[in-house]
Protein backbone atom coordinates (compact mmCIF):
# COMPACT_ATOMS: atom_id res chain seq x y z
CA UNK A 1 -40.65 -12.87 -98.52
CA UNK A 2 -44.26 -11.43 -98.86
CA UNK A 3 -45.63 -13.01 -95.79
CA UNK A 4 -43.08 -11.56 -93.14
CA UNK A 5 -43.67 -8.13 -95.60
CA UNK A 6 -47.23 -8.53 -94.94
CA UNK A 7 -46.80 -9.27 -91.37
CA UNK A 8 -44.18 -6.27 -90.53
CA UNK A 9 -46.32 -4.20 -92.01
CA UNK A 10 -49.62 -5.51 -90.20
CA UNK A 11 -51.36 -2.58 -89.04
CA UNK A 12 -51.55 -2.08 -85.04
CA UNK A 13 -55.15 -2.19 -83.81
CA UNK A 14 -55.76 1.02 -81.43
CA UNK A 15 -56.97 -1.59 -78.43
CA UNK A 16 -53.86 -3.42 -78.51
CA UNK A 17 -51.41 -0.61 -79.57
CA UNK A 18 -53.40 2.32 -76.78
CA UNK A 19 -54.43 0.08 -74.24
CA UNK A 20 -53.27 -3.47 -74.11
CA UNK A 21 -49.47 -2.70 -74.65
CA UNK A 22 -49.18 0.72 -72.13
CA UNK A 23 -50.92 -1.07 -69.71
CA UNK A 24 -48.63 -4.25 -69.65
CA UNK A 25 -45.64 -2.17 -70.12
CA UNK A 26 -46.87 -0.05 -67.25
CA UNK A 27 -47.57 -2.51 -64.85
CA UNK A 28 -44.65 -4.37 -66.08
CA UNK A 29 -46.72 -7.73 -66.63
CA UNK A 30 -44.50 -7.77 -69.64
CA UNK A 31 -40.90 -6.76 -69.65
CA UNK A 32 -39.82 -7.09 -73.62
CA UNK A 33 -39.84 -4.69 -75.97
CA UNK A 34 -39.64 -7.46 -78.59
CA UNK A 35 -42.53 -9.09 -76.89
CA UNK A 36 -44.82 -6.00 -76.57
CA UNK A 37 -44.15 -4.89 -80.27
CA UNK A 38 -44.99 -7.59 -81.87
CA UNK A 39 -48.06 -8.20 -79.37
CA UNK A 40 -50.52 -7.20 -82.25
CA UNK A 41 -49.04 -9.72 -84.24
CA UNK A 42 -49.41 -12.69 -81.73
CA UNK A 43 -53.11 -11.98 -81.34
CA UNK A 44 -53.59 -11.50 -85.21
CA UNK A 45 -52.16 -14.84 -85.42
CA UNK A 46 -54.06 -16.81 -82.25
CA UNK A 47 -57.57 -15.30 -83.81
CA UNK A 48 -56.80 -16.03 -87.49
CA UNK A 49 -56.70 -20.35 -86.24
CA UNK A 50 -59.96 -19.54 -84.40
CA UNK A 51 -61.54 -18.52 -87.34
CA UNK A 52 -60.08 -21.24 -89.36
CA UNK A 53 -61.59 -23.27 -86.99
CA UNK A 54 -64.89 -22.16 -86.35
CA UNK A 55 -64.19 -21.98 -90.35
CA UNK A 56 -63.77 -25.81 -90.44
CA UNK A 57 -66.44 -26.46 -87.57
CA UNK A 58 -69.22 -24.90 -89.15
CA UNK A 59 -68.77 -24.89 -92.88
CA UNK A 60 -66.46 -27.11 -94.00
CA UNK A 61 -67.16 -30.42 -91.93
CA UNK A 62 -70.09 -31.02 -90.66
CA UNK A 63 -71.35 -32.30 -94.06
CA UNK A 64 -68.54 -34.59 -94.28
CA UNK A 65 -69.41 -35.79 -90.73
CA UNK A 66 -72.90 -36.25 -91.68
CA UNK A 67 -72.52 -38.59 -94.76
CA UNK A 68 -69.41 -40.39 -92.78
CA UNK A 69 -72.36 -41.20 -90.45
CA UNK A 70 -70.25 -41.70 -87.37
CA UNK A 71 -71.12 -42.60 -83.90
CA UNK A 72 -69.93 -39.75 -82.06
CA UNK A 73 -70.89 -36.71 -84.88
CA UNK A 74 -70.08 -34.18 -82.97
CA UNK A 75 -66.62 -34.82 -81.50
CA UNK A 76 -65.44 -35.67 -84.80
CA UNK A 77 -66.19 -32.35 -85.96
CA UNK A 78 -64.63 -30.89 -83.19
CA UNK A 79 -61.38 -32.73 -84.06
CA UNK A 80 -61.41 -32.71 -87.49
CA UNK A 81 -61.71 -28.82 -87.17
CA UNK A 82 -58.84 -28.88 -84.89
CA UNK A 83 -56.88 -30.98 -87.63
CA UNK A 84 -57.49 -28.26 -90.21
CA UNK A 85 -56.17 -25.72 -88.05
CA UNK A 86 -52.85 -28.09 -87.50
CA UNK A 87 -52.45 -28.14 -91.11
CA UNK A 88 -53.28 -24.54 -92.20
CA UNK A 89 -50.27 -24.45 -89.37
CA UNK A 90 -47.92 -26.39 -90.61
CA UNK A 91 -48.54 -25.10 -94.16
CA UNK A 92 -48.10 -21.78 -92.57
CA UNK A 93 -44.94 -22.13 -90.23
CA UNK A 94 -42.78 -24.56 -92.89
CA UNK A 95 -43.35 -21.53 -95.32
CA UNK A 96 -41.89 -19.46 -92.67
CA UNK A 97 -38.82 -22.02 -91.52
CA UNK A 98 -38.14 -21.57 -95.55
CA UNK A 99 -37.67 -18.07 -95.69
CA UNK A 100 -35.52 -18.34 -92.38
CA UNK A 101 -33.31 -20.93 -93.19
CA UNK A 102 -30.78 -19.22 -95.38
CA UNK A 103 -30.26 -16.58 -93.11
CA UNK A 104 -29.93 -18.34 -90.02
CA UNK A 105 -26.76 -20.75 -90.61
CA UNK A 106 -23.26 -21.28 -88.97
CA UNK A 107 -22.06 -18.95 -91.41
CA UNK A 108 -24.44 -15.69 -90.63
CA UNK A 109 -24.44 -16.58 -86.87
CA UNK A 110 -20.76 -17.91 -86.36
CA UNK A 111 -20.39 -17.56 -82.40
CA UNK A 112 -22.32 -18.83 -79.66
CA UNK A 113 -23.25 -15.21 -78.40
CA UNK A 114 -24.86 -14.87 -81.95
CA UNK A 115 -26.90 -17.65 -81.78
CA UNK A 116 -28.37 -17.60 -78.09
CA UNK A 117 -28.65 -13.18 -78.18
CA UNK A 118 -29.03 -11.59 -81.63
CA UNK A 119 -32.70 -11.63 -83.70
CA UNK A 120 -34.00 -10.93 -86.83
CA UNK A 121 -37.33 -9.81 -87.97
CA UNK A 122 -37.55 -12.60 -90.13
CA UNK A 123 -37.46 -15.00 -86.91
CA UNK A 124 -39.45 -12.62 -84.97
CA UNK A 125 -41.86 -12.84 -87.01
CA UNK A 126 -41.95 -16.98 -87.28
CA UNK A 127 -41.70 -16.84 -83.68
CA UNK A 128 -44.81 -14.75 -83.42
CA UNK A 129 -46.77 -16.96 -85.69
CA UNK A 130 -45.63 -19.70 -83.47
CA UNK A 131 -46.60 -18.30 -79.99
CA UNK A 132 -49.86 -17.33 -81.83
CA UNK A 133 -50.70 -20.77 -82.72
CA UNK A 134 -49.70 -22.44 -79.62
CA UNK A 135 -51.83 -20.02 -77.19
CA UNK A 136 -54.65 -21.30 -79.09
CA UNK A 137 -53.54 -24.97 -79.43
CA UNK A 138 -52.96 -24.92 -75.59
CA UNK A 139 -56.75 -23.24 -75.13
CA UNK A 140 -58.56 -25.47 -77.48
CA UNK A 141 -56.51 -29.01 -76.04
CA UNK A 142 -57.79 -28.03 -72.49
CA UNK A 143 -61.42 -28.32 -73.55
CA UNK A 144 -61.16 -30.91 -76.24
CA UNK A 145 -58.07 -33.16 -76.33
CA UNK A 146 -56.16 -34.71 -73.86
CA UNK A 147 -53.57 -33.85 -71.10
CA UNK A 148 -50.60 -34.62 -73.00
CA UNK A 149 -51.51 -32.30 -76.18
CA UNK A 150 -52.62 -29.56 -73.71
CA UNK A 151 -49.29 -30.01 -72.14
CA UNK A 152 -47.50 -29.76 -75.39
CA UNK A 153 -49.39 -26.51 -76.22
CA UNK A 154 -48.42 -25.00 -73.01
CA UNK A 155 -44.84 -26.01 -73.10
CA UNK A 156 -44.15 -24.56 -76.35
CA UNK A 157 -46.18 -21.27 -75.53
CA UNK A 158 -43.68 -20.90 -72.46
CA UNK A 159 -40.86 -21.58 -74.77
CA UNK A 160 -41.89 -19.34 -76.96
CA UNK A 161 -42.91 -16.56 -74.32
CA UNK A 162 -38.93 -17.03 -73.36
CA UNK A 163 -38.18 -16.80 -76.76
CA UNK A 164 -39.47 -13.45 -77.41
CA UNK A 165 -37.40 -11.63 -74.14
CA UNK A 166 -35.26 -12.18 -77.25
CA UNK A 167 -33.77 -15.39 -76.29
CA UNK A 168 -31.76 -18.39 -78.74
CA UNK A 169 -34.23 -15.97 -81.80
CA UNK A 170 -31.23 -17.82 -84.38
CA UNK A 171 -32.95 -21.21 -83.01
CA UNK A 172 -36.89 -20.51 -83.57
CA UNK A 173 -36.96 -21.51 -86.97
CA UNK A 174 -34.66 -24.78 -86.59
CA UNK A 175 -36.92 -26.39 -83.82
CA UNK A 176 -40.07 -25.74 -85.46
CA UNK A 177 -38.85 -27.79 -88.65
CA UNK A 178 -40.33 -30.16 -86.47
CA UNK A 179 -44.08 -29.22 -88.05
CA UNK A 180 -42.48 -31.38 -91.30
CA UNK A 181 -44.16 -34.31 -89.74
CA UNK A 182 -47.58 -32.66 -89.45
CA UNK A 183 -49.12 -32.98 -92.77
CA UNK A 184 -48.51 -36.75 -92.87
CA UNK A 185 -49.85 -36.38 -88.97
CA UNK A 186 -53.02 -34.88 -90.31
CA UNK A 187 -53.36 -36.95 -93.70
CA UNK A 188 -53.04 -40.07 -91.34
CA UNK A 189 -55.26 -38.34 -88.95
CA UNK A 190 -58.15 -38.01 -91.86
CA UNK A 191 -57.76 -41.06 -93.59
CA UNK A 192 -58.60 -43.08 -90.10
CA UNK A 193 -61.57 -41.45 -89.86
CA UNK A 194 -63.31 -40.74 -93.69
CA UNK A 195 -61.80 -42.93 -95.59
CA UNK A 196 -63.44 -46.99 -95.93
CA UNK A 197 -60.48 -48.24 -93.75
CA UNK A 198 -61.96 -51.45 -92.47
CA UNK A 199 -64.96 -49.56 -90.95
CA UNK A 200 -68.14 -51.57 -91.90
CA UNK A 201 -70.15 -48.74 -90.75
CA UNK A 202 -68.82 -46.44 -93.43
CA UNK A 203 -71.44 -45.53 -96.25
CA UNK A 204 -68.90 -46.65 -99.06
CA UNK A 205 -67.51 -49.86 -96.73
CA UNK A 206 -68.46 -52.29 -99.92
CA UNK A 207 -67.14 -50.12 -103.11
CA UNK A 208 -63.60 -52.88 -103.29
CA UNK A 209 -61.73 -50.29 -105.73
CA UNK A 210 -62.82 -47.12 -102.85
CA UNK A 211 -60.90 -49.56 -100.38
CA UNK A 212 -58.19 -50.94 -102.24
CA UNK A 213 -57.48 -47.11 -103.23
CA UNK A 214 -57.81 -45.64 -99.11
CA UNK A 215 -55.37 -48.93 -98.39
CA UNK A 216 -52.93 -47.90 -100.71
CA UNK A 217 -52.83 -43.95 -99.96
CA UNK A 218 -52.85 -44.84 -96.14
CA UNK A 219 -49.92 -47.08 -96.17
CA UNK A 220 -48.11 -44.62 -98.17
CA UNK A 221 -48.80 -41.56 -96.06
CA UNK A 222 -47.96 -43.69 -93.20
CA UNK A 223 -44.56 -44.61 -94.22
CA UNK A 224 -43.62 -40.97 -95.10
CA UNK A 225 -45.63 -39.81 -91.37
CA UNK A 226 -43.22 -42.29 -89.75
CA UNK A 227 -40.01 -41.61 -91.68
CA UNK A 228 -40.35 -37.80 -91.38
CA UNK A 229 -41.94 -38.10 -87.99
CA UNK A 230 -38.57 -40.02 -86.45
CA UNK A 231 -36.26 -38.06 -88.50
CA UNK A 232 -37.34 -34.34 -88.24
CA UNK A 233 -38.64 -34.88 -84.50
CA UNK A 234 -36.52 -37.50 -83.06
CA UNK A 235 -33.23 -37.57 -84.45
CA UNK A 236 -32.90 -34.00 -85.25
CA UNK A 237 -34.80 -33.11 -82.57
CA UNK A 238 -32.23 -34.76 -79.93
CA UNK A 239 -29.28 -33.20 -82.11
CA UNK A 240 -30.59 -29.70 -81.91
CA UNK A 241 -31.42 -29.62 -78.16
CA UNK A 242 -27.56 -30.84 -77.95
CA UNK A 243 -26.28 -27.98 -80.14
CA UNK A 244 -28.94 -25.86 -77.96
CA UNK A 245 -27.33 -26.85 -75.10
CA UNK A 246 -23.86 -26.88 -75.92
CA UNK A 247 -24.46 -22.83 -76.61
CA UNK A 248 -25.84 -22.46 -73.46
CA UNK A 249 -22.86 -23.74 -71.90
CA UNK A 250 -20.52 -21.85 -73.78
CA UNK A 251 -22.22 -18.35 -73.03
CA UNK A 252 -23.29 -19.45 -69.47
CA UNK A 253 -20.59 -16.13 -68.14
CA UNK A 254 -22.96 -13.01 -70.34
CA UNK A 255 -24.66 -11.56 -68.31
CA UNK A 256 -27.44 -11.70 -70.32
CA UNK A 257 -27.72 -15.34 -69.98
CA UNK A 258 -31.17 -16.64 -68.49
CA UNK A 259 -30.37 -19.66 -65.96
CA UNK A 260 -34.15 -20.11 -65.41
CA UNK A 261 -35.45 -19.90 -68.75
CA UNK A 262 -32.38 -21.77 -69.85
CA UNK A 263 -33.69 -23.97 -67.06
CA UNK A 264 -36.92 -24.61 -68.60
CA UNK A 265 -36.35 -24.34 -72.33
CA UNK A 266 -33.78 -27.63 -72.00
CA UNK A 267 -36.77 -29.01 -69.59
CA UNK A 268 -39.58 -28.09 -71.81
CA UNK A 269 -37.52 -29.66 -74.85
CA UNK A 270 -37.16 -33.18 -72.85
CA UNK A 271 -40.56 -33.57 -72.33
CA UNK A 272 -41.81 -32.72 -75.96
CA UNK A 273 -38.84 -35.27 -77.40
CA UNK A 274 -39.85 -37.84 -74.65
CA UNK A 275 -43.42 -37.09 -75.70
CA UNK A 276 -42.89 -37.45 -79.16
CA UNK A 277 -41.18 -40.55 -78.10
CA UNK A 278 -43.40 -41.74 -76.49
CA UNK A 279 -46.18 -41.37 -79.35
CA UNK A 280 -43.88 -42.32 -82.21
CA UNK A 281 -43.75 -45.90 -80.07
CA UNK A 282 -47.63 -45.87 -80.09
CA UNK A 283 -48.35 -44.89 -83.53
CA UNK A 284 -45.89 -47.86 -84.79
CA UNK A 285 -47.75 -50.06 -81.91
CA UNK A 286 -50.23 -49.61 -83.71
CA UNK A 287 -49.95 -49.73 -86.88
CA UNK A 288 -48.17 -53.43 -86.60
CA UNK A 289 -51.10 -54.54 -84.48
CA UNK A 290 -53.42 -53.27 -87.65
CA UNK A 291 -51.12 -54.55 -89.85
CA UNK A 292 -50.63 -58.44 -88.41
CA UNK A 293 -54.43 -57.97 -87.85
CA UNK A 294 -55.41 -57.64 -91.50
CA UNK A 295 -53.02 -60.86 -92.09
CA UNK A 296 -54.45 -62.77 -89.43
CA UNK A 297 -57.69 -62.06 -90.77
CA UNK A 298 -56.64 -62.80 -94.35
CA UNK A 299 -55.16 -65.88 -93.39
CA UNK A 300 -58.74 -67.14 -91.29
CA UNK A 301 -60.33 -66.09 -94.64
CA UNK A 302 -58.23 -68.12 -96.69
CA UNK A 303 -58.41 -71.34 -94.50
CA UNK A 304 -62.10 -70.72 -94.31
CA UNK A 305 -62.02 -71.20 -98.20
């Protein structure tokens, strides 16, 4: 596939490849070959979302934020920068889990030992991209979002950072399949906050075919968000942690076997499905409040007539 081509064959920058890699193999501050050569790559990747979102911040938004006319201008383009980056992401990373899939199946990686030990630059490269992302989602969330999305970030950097010792490499594109949700995340994300979605303070809050149109497209995004949300991070999120763990167990005796990052890459996992969870239960809260809220209304309307 051209993008793990283009990424192999990314070209080492002399700070990185003279001084930033000697000097953490040296001091041993990081122990992995697989780690320190694809180092370049993992910085490449973590400064590429900065600049798509300083990209979105400065360029692409704040005109958008300006017409929307909203009350707090410039958090939303802080976050609406941030949700361009999550969907450059997931655009990014699903293109990757595509190219991995095939070659990354009961059939290529038939025993337990396979699974948990062996790599392949195809998943070394997602994995990369991955850890990339996440040290900047974890950076970004402390200063701009809340506790539990900074937590996220920094869960699945540490996950990652394990992953690269090389450590269950088979698994890297499997559990990021969970980024299927994110466009729908993102669309829902976008449509709360530009589109005329009951908001009498939007500019176009009185065109009825503008609102009829946003209804419509938001209720449709939503039901895909939810269905892909509960199936690719839920469900199959809960069975792959299982088959995770059930390969741990079997393999438990190599003595390359990693009890503490085991440890914390079954820990990490619980959290993130007990987060998502946890949201999933929100964002449905929610929308049957705004649902039964639109009826009520329509029904208070109706009597009023």
């Amino acid at each position: 596939m051209e993008l793990v081509r283009l990424a192999l064959g990314a070209p080492v920058h002399p700070l990185i490849g003279e001084q930033l890699v000697p000097f953490l193999r040296r001091h041993g501050v990081v122990r992995s070959e697989e780690m320190l050569s694809h180092m370049h790559l993992v910085i490449y990747v973590a400064l590429f979302y900065h600049c798509c979102y300083l990209v979105g911040k400065h360029m692409l938004f704040p005109g958008l934020v300006r017409w929307r006319r909203a009350v707090a201008p410039q958090r939303l383009l802080v976050q609406s920068a941030i949700h361009w980056v999550s969907l450059v992401q997931s655009v990014v990373i699903l293109t990757l889990c595509y190219a991995s899939w095939p070659l990354h199946t009961r059939a290529t990686h038939p025993r337990p030992e396979d699974r948990v030990f062996a790599t392949t630059p195809v998943n070394s490269v997602l994995a990369s991209f991955a850890l990339g992302y996440f040290l900047w989602d974890t950076v970004i969330s402390l200063r701009h979002s809340s506790v539990a999305f900074a937590l996220h970030g920094a869960v699945s950097t540490v996950v990652f950072l394990i992953g690269m010792t090389p450590y269950i490499n088979y698994y890297a594109g499997m559990f990021l399949l969970f980024e299927l949700s994110n466009p729908f995340l993102n669309g829902h994300w976008f449509a709360r906050h530009y589109l005329p979605l009951g908001s009498q303070t939007h500019p176009h809050a009185g065109d009825a075919r503008l609102v009829r149109w946003s209804a419509r497209f938001a209720l449709a995004n939503d039901l895909v968000f939810f269905t892909v949300f509960f199936c690719a991070r839920i469900a199959y999120g809960y069975y792959k942690i299982g088959e995770l763990a059930l390969d741990f167990y079997r393999v438990r005796a190599d003595p390359r076997f990693m009890p503490y990052g085991t440890a914390f890459i079954l820990g990490g996992n619980l959290v993130l499905n007990v987060l998502n969870a946890i949201w999933f239960r929100t964002m449905v809260c929610m929308a049957r409040d705004q649902l039964y809220g639109k009826r009520s209304a329509a029904a208070e309307q109706k009597r009023a007539t």
